[in-house]
Protein backbone atom coordinates (compact mmCIF):
# COMPACT_ATOMS: atom_id res chain seq x y z
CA UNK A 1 0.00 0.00 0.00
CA UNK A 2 1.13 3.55 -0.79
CA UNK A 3 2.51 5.32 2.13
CA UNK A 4 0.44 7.68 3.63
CA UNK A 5 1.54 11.60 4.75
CA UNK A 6 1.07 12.06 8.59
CA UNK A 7 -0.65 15.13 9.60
CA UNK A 8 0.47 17.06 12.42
CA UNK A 9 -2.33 16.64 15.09
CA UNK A 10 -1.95 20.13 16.34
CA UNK A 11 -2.30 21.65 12.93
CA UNK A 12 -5.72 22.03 11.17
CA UNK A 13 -8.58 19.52 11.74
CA UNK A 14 -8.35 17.89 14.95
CA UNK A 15 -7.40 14.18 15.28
CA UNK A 16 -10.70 13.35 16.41
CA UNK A 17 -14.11 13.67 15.67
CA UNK A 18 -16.17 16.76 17.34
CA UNK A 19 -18.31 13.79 19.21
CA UNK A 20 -15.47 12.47 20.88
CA UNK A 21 -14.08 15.75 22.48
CA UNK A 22 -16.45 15.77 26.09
CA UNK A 23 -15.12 12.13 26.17
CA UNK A 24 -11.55 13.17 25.68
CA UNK A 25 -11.33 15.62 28.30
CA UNK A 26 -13.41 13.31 30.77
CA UNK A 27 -10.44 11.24 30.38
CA UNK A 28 -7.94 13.84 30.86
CA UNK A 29 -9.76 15.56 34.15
CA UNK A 30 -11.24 12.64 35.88
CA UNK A 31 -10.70 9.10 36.19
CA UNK A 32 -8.83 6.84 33.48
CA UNK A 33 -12.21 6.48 30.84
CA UNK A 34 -11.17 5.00 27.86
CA UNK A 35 -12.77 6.55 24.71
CA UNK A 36 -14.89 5.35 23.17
CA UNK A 37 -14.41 3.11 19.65
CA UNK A 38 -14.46 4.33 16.28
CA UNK A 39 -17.64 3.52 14.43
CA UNK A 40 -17.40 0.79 12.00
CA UNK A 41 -18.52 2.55 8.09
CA UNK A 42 -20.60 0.70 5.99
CA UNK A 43 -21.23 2.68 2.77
CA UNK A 44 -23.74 0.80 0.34
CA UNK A 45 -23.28 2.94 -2.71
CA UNK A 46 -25.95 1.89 -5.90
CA UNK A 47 -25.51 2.29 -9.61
CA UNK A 48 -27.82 4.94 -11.49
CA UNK A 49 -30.60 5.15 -8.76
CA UNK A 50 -32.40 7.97 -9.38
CA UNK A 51 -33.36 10.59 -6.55
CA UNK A 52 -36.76 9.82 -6.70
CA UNK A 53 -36.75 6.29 -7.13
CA UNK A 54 -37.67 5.21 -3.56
CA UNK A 55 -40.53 5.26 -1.49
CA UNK A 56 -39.06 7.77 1.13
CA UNK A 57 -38.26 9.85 -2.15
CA UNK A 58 -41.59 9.58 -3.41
CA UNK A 59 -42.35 7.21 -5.41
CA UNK A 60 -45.52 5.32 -5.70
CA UNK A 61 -44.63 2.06 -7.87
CA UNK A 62 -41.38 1.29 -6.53
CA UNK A 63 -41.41 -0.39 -3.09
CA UNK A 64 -37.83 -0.18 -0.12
CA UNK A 65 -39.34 -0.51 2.99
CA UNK A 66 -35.82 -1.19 4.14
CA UNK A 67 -34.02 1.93 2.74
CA UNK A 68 -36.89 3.60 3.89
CA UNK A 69 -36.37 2.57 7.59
CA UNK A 70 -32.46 3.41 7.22
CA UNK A 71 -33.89 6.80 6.35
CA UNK A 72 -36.29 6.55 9.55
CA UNK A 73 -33.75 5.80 11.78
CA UNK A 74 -30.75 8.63 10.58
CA UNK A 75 -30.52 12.01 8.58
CA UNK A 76 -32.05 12.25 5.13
CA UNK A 77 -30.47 14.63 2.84
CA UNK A 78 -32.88 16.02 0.45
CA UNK A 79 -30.21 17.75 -1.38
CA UNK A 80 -27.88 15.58 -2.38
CA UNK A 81 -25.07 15.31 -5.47
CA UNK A 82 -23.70 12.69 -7.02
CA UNK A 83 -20.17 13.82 -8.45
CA UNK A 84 -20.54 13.46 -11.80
CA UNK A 85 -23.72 12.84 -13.74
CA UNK A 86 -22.66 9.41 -14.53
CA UNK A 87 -20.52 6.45 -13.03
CA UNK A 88 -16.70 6.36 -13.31
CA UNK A 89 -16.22 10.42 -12.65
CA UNK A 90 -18.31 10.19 -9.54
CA UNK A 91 -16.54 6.86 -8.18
CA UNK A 92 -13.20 8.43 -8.56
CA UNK A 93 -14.23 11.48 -7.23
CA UNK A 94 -15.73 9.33 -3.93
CA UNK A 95 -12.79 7.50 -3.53
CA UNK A 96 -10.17 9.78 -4.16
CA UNK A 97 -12.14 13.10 -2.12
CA UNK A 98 -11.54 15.14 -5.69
CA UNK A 99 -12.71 16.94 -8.34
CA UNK A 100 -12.73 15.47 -11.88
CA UNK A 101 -9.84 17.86 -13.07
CA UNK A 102 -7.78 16.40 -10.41
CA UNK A 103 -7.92 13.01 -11.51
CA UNK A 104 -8.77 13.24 -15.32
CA UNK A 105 -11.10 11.31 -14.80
CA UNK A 106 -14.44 13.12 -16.18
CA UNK A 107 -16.44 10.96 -17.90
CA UNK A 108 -16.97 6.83 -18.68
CA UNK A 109 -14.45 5.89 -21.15
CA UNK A 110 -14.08 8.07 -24.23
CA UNK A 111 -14.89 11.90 -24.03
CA UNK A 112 -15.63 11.54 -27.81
CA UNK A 113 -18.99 9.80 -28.09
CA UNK A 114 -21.54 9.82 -30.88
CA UNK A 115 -20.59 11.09 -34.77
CA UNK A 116 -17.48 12.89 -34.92
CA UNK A 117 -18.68 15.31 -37.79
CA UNK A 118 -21.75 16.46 -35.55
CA UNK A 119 -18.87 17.14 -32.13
CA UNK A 120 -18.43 21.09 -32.74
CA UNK A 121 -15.70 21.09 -29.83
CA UNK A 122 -12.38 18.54 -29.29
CA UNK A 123 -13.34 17.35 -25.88
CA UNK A 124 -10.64 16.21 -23.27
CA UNK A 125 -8.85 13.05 -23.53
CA UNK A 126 -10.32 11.54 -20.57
CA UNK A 127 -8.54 8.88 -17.74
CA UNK A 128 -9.91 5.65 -17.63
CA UNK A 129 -7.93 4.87 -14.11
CA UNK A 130 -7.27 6.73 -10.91
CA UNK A 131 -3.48 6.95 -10.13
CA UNK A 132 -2.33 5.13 -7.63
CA UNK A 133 -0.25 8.67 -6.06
CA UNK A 134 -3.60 9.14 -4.87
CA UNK A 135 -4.58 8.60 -1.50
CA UNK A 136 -8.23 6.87 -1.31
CA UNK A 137 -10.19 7.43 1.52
CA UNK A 138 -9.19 2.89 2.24
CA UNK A 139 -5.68 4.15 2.53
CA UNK A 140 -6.37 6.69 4.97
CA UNK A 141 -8.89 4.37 7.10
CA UNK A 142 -6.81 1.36 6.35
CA UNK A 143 -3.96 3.52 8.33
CA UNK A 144 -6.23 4.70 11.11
CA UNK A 145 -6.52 0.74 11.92
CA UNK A 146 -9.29 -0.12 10.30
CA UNK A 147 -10.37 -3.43 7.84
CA UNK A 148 -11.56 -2.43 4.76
CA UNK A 149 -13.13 -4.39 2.18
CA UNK A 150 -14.86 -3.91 -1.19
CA UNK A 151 -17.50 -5.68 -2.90
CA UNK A 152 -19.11 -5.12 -6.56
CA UNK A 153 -17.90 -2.69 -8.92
CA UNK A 154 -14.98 -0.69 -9.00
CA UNK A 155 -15.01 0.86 -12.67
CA UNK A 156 -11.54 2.64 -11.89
CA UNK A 157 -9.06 0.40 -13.73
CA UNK A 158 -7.95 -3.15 -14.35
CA UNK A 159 -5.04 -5.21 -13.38
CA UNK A 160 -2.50 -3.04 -11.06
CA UNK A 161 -4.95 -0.42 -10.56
CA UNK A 162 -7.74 -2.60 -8.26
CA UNK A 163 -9.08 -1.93 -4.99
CA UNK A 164 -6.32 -4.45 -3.58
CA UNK A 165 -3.84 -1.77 -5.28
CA UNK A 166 -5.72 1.42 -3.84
CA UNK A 167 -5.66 0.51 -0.39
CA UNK A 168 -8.73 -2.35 0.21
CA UNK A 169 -7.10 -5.04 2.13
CA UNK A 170 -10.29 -7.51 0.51
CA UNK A 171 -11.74 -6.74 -2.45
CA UNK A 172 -14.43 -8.98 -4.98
CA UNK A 173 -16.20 -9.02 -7.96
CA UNK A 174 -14.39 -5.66 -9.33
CA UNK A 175 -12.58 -4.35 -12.07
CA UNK A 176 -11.97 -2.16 -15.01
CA UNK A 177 -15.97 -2.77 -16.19
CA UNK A 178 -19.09 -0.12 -15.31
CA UNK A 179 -21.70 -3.05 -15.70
CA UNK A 180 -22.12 -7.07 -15.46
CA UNK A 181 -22.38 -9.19 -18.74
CA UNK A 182 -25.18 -10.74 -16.68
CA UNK A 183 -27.05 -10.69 -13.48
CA UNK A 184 -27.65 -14.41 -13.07
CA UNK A 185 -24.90 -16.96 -12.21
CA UNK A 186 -22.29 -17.26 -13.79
CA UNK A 187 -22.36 -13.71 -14.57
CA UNK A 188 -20.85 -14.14 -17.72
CA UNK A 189 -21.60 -13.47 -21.30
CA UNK A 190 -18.97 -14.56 -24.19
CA UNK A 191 -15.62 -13.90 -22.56
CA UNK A 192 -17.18 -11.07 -20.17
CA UNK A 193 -17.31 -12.04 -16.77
CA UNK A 194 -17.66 -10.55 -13.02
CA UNK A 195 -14.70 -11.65 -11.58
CA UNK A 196 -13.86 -13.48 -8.36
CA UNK A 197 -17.58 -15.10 -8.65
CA UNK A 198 -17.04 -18.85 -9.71
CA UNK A 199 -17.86 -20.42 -6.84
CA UNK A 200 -21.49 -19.48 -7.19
CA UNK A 201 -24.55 -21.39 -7.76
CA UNK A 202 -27.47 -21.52 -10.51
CA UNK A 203 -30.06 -18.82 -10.31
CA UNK A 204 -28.05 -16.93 -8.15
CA UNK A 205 -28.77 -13.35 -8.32
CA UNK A 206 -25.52 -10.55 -8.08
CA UNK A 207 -26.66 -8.31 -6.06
CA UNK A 208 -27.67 -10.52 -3.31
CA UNK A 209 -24.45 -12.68 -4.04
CA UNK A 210 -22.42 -9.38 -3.24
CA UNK A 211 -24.53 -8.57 0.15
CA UNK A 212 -23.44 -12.15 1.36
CA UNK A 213 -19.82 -11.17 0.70
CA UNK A 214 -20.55 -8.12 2.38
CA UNK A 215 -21.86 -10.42 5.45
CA UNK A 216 -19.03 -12.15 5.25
CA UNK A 217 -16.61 -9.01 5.09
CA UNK A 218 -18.41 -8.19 8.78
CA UNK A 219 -17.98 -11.40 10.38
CA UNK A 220 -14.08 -11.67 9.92
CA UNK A 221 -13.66 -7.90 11.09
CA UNK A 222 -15.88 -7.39 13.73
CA UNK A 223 -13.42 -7.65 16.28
CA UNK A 224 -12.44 -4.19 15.07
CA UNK A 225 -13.26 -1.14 13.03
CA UNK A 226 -14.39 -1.90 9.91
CA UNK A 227 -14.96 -0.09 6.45
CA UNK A 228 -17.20 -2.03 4.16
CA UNK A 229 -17.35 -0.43 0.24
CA UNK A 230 -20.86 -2.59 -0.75
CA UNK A 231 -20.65 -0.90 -4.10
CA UNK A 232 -23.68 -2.57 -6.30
CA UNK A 233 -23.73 -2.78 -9.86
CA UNK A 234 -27.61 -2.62 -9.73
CA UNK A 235 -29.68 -1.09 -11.20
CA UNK A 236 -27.14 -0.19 -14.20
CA UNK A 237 -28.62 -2.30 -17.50
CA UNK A 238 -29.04 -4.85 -18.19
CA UNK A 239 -32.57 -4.30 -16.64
CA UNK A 240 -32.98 -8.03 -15.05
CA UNK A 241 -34.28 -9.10 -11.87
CA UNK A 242 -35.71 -12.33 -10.45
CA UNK A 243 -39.36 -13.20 -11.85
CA UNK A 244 -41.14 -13.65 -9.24
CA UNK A 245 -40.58 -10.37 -7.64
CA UNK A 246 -41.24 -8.56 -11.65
CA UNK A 247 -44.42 -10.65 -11.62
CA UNK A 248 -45.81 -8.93 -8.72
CA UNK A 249 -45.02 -5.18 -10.62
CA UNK A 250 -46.66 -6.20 -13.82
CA UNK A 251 -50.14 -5.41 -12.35
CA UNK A 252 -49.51 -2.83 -10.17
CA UNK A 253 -50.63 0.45 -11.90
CA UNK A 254 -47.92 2.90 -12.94
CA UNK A 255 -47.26 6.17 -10.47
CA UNK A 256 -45.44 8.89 -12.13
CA UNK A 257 -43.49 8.01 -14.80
CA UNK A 258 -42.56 4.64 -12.66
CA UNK A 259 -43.88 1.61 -14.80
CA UNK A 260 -41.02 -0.85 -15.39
CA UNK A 261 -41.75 -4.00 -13.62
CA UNK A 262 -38.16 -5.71 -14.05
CA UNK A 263 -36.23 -2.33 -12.94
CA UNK A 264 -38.81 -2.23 -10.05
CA UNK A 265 -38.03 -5.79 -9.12
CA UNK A 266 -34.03 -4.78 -9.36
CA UNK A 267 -35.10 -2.17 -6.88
CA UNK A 268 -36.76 -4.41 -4.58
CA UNK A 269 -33.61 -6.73 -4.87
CA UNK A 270 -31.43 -3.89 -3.31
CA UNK A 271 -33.97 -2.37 -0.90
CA UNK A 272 -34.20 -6.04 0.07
CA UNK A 273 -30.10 -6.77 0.56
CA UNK A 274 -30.19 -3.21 2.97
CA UNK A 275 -32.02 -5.05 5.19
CA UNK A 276 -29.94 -7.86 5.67
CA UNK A 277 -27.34 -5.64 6.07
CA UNK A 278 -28.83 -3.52 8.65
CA UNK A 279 -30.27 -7.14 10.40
CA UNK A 280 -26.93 -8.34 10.10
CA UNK A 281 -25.54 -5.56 12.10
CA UNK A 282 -28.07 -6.08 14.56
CA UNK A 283 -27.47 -9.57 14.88
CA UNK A 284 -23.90 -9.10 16.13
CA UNK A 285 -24.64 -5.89 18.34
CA UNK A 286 -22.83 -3.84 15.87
CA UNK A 287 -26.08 -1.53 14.84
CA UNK A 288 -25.41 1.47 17.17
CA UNK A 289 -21.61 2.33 16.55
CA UNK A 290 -21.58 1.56 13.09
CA UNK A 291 -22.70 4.28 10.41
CA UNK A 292 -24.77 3.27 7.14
CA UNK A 293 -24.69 5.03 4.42
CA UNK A 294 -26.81 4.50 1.14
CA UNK A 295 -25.97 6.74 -1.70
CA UNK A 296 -26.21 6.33 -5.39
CA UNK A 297 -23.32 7.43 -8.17
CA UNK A 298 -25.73 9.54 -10.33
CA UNK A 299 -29.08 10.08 -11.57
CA UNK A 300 -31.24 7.70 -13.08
CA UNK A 301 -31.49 6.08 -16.34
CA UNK A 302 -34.13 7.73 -18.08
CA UNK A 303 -35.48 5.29 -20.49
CA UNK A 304 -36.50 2.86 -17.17
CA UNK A 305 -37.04 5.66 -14.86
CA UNK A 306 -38.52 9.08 -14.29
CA UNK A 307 -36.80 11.48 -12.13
CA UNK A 308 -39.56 13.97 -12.27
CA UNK A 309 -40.13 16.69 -11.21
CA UNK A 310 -36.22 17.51 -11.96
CA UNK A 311 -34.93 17.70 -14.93
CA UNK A 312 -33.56 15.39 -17.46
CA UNK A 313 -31.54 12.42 -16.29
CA UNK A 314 -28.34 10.46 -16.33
CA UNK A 315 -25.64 11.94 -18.50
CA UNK A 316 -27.16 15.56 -17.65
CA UNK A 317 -25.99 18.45 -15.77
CA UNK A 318 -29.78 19.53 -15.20
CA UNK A 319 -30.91 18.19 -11.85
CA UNK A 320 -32.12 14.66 -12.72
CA UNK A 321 -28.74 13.37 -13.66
CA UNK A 322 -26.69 14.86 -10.38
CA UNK A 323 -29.60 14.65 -7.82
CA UNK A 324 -29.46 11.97 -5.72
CA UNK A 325 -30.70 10.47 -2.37
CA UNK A 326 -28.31 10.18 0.68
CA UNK A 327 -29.25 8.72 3.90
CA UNK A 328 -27.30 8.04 6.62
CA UNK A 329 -28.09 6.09 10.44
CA UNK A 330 -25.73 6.18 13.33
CA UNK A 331 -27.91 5.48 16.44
CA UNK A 332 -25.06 6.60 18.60
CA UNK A 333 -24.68 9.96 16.95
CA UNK A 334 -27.31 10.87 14.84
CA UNK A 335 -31.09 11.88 15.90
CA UNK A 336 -33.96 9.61 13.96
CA UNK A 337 -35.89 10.55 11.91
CA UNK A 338 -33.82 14.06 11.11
CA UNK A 339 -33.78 15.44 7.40
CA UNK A 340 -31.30 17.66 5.91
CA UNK A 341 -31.52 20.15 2.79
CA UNK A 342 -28.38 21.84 3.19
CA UNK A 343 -26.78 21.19 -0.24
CA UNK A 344 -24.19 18.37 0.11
CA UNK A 345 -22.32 16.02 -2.40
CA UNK A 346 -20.80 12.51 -2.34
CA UNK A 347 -17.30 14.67 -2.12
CA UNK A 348 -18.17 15.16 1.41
CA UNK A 349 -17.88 11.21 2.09
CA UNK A 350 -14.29 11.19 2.40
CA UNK A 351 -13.41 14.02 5.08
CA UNK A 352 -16.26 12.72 6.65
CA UNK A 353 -15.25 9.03 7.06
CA UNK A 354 -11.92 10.28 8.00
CA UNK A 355 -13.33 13.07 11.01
CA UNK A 356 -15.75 9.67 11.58
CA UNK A 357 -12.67 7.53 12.39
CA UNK A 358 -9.86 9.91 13.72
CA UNK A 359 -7.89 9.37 10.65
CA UNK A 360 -5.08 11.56 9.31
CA UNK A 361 -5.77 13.25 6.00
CA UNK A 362 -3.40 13.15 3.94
CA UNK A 363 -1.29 16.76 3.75
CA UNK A 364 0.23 16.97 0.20
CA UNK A 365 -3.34 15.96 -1.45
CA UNK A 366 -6.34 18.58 -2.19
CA UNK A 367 -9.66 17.41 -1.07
CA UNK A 368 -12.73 19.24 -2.24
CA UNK A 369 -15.35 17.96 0.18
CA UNK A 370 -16.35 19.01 3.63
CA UNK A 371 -16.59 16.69 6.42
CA UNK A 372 -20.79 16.83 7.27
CA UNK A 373 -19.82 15.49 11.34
CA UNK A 374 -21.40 18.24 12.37
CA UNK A 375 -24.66 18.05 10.38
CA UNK A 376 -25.05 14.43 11.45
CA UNK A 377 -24.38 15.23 15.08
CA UNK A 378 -26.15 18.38 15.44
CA UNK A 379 -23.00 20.38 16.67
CA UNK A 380 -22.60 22.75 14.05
CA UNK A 381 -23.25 23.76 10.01
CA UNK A 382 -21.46 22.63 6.71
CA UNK A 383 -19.84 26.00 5.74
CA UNK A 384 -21.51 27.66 2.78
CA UNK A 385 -19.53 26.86 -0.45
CA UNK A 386 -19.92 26.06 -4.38
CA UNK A 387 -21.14 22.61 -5.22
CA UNK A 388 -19.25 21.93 -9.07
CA UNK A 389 -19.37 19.55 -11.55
CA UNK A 390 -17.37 19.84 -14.97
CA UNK A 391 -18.30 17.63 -17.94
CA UNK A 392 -16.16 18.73 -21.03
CA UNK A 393 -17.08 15.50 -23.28
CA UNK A 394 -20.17 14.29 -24.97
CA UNK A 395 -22.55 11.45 -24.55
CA UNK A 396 -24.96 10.49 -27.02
CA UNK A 397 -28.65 10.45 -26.52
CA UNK A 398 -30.04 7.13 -25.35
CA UNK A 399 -33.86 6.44 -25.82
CA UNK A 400 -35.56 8.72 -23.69
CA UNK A 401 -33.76 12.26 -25.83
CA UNK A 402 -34.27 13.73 -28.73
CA UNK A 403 -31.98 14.57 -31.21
CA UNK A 404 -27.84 13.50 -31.16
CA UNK A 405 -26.86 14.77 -27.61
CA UNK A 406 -27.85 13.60 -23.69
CA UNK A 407 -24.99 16.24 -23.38
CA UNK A 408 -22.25 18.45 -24.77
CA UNK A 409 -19.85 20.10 -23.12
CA UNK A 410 -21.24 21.49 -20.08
CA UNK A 411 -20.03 23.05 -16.75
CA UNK A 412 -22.39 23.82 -13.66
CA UNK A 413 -21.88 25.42 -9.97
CA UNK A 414 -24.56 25.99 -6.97
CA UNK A 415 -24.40 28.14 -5.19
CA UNK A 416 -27.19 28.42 -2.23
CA UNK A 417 -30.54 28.42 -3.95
CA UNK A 418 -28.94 29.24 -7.22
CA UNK A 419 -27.63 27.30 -10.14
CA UNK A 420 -25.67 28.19 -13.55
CA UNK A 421 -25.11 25.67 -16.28
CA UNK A 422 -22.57 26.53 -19.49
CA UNK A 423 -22.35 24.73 -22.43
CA UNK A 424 -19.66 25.13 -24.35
CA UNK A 425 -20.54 24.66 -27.33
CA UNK A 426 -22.51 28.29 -27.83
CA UNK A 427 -21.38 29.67 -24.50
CA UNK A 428 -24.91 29.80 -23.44
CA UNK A 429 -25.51 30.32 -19.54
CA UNK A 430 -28.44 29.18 -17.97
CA UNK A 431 -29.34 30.14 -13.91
CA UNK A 432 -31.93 28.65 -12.64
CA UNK A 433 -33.71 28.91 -8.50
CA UNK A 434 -34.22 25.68 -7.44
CA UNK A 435 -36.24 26.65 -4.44
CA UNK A 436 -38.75 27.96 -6.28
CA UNK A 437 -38.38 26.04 -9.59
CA UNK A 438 -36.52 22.56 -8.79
CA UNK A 439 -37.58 21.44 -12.25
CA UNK A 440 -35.42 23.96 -13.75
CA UNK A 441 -37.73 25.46 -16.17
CA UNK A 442 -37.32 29.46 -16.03
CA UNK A 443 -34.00 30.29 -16.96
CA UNK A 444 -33.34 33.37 -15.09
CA UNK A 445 -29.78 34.46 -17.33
CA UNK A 446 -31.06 37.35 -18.65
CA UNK A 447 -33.82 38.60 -16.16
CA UNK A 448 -31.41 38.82 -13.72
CA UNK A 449 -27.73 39.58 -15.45
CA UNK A 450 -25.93 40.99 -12.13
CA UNK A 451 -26.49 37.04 -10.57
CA UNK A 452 -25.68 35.92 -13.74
CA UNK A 453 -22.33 37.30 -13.90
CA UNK A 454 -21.93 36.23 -10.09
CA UNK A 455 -22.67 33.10 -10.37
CA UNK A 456 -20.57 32.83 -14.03
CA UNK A 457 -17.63 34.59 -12.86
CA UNK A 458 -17.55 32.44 -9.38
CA UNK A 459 -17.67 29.21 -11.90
CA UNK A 460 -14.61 30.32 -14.68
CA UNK A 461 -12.45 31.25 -11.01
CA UNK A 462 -12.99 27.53 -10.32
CA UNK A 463 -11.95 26.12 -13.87
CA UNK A 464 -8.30 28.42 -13.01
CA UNK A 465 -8.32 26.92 -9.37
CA UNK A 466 -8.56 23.25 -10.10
CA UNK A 467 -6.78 23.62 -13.59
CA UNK A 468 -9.63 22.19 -15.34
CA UNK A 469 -9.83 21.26 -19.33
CA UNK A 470 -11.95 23.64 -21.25
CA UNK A 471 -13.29 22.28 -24.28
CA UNK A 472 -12.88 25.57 -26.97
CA UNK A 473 -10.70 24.40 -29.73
CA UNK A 474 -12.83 23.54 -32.77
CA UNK A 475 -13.13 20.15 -33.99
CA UNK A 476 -11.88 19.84 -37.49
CA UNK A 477 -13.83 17.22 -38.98
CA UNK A 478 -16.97 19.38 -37.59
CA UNK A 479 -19.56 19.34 -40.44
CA UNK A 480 -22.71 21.25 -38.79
CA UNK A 481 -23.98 24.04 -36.39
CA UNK A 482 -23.18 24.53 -33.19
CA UNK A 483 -26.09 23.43 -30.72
């Protein structure tokens, strides 16, 4: 494992969490307390569930009475990012605590996507793995004592550049791929494979498969802290789930834009594998110092789903591809039942885990993320700062768009209530209020040009900060108008 940069415990953060400081001076002033353990982390983190596709989120078709209860008993954050509006950006922005100019790692696979002559703009030449002279938030727990393990997708490089190489010491069924050949045993289609999964049976189903590793995982490192990675590859296509639970769907009447009955039934899959995870925990009295975490990587697919009443959808800058639901339980620090709308992204994860366990962060690496310890806890505010997400590459349209484009180019900050998108392409700026008009439908650039500028000239100050790639030089074999 890389080496990891001590950090002065005087200097900056302190060494501990806020929670533990009453404890600490107990300790110190009266008689020899010991303090009290680290919680054990258990992030499950799901492919392309959209923000609205749970029943605590507000659906009516689709059915987690498990995730819901997680909600019940913890904070709810009602506005929550992913990283990146779709999968590999946002998972090496999780794992690495940075922004996609950091890691050049922006979009999934190649920038250039769709018909070359109809690409107005040379977009970036995109990384398809993080570096391993980053520190990953496993490194940094892995050195404040704890176990870490990883099951299910990875989607951050192959051979030499897997979790085992990025500071998991157990890691299965990931690699370089963003989906699964197949769902059912023996996950495999021609030479496509999940690896690490032989062993299993017919009709077994991945994502429950990947839960009992995660079970597993827990029983060999309960004697200590423990962070567990349950990263699914559900409900990323191929849309398949068991019959018998799709049956049940096929006659239940559609509820806003929800009416797939197989992508319902994946749903029910992984609202049904949270449960065993939080009855595991239970099971071994590990439920009230260990923290859950559900989160998803972006917004939803939008031929399946229907993030209404945001805005578009995976792939997208507008609200339904970067909106996503968060909800975290921690019975010993967090009050039931709380919600949350300060604005918060999956950035935040790492300083958090790290505050969470007493870790060092490492001192020669940026992190962009805040730790949200005090949200949780109740003991304070998340600072007020610019939420960003840069996307200088293009991505075809998939069923549910018209036209070429899910996206060009594109660029977007929040900032409180407000949000500007730019696309490159015809440097148009759009602002939108999402307090008033979450479905961002009354562009607000030229009614109001002194926020526009604000919130414009706040957004090109980032691009200089973080160094990122602007996508302006034409592309040659360009044969139409710009969009």
């Amino acid at each position: 494992m890389k080496p990891l940069p001590r950090r002065d415990p005087t200097r900056g953060r302190p060494g501990r969490a806020a929670w533990l400081l009453p404890f600490l001076f107990l300790a110190t002033s009266c008689s020899p307390t010991p303090s009290p353990a680290p919680p054990n982390i258990v992030l499950i983190y799901a492919d392309d569930l959209g923000w609205r596709d749970l029943g605590v989120q507000g659906s009516g078709f689709y059915e987690t009475p498990n995730i819901d209860r997680l909600a019940a008993e913890g904070m709810r954050f009602t506005d929550a990012y992913a990283n990146a509006p779709n999968c590999a950006p946002s998972r090496a922005a999780l794992i690495s605590g940075q922004y996609a100019p950091r890691t050049g790692i922006y979009t999934v696979g190649s920038s250039e996507r769709g018909p070359a002559e109809e690409r107005a703009l040379l977009a970036v030449e995109n990384e398809t793995t993080l570096g391993l002279d980053v520190v990953t938030i496993a490194e940094v727990l892995s050195d404040a004592g704890y176990a870490t393990g990883h099951a299910g997708k990875w989607h951050l490089g192959g051979e030499g550049f897997l979790p085992e190489d990025q500071g998991f010491t157990w890691s299965i069924a990931g690699n370089e791929a963003g989906a699964p050949p197949d769902y059912f045993y023996p996950y495999a289609r021609g030479d496509r494979r999940v690896p690490g999964l032989e062993d299993g049976a017919e009709g077994e189903y991945l994502p429950e498969r990947l839960v009992d590793e995660g079970i597993d995982f827990i029983d060999r490192s309960q004697g200590g802290p423990f962070f567990l990675y349950l990263s699914h590859y559900t409900v990323h296509t191929p849309i398949q789930a068991r019959e018998e639970i799709t049956e049940r769907y096929r006659t239940k009447p559609p509820a806003d834009g929800h009416e797939n009955p197989t992508y319902a039934a994946m749903i029910e899959s992984l609202d049904q594998g949270v449960g065993r995870i939080l009855d595991a925990l239970e099971e071994r009295g590990l439920s009230e110092n260990t923290v859950v975490i559900f989160a998803s990587d972006n917004g939803g697919f939008g031929p399946v789903t229907s993030m209404a009443p945001l805005r578009g959808s995976k792939g997208m800058l507008y609200e339904g591809g970067i909106r996503t639901p968060l909800m975290v339980r921690w019975p010993e620090g967090i009050a039931p039942g709380s919600t949350s709308a300060t604005p918060v992204i999956g950035l935040d994860l790492y300083p958090t885990f790290a505050e969470l366990a007493g870790a060092s962060l490492p001192e020669d690496q940026p992190l962009d993320g805040v730790s949200l310890v005090p949200t949780l806890t109740g003991s304070g505010e998340v600072p007020e700062r610019d939420l960003v997400w840069h996307f200088p590459a293009y991505l075809e349209a998939d069923r549910s768009v018209a036209g070429t484009w899910r996206t060009t180019p594109a660029s977007a900050l929040r900032r409180g209530p407000y949000k500007v998108i730019h696309f490159f392409e015809d440097d148009r700026w759009e602002v939108y209020d999402l307090t008033s008009d979450v479905s961002e439908t009354d562009d607000l650039s030229a009614a109001r040009p002194e926020l526009t500028e604000q919130l414009r000239s706040r957004l090109q100050a980032w691009w200089t900060d973080v160094d990122a790639f602007l996508p302006t030089e034409p592309n040659p074999l360009y044969r139409g108008e710009a969009n």
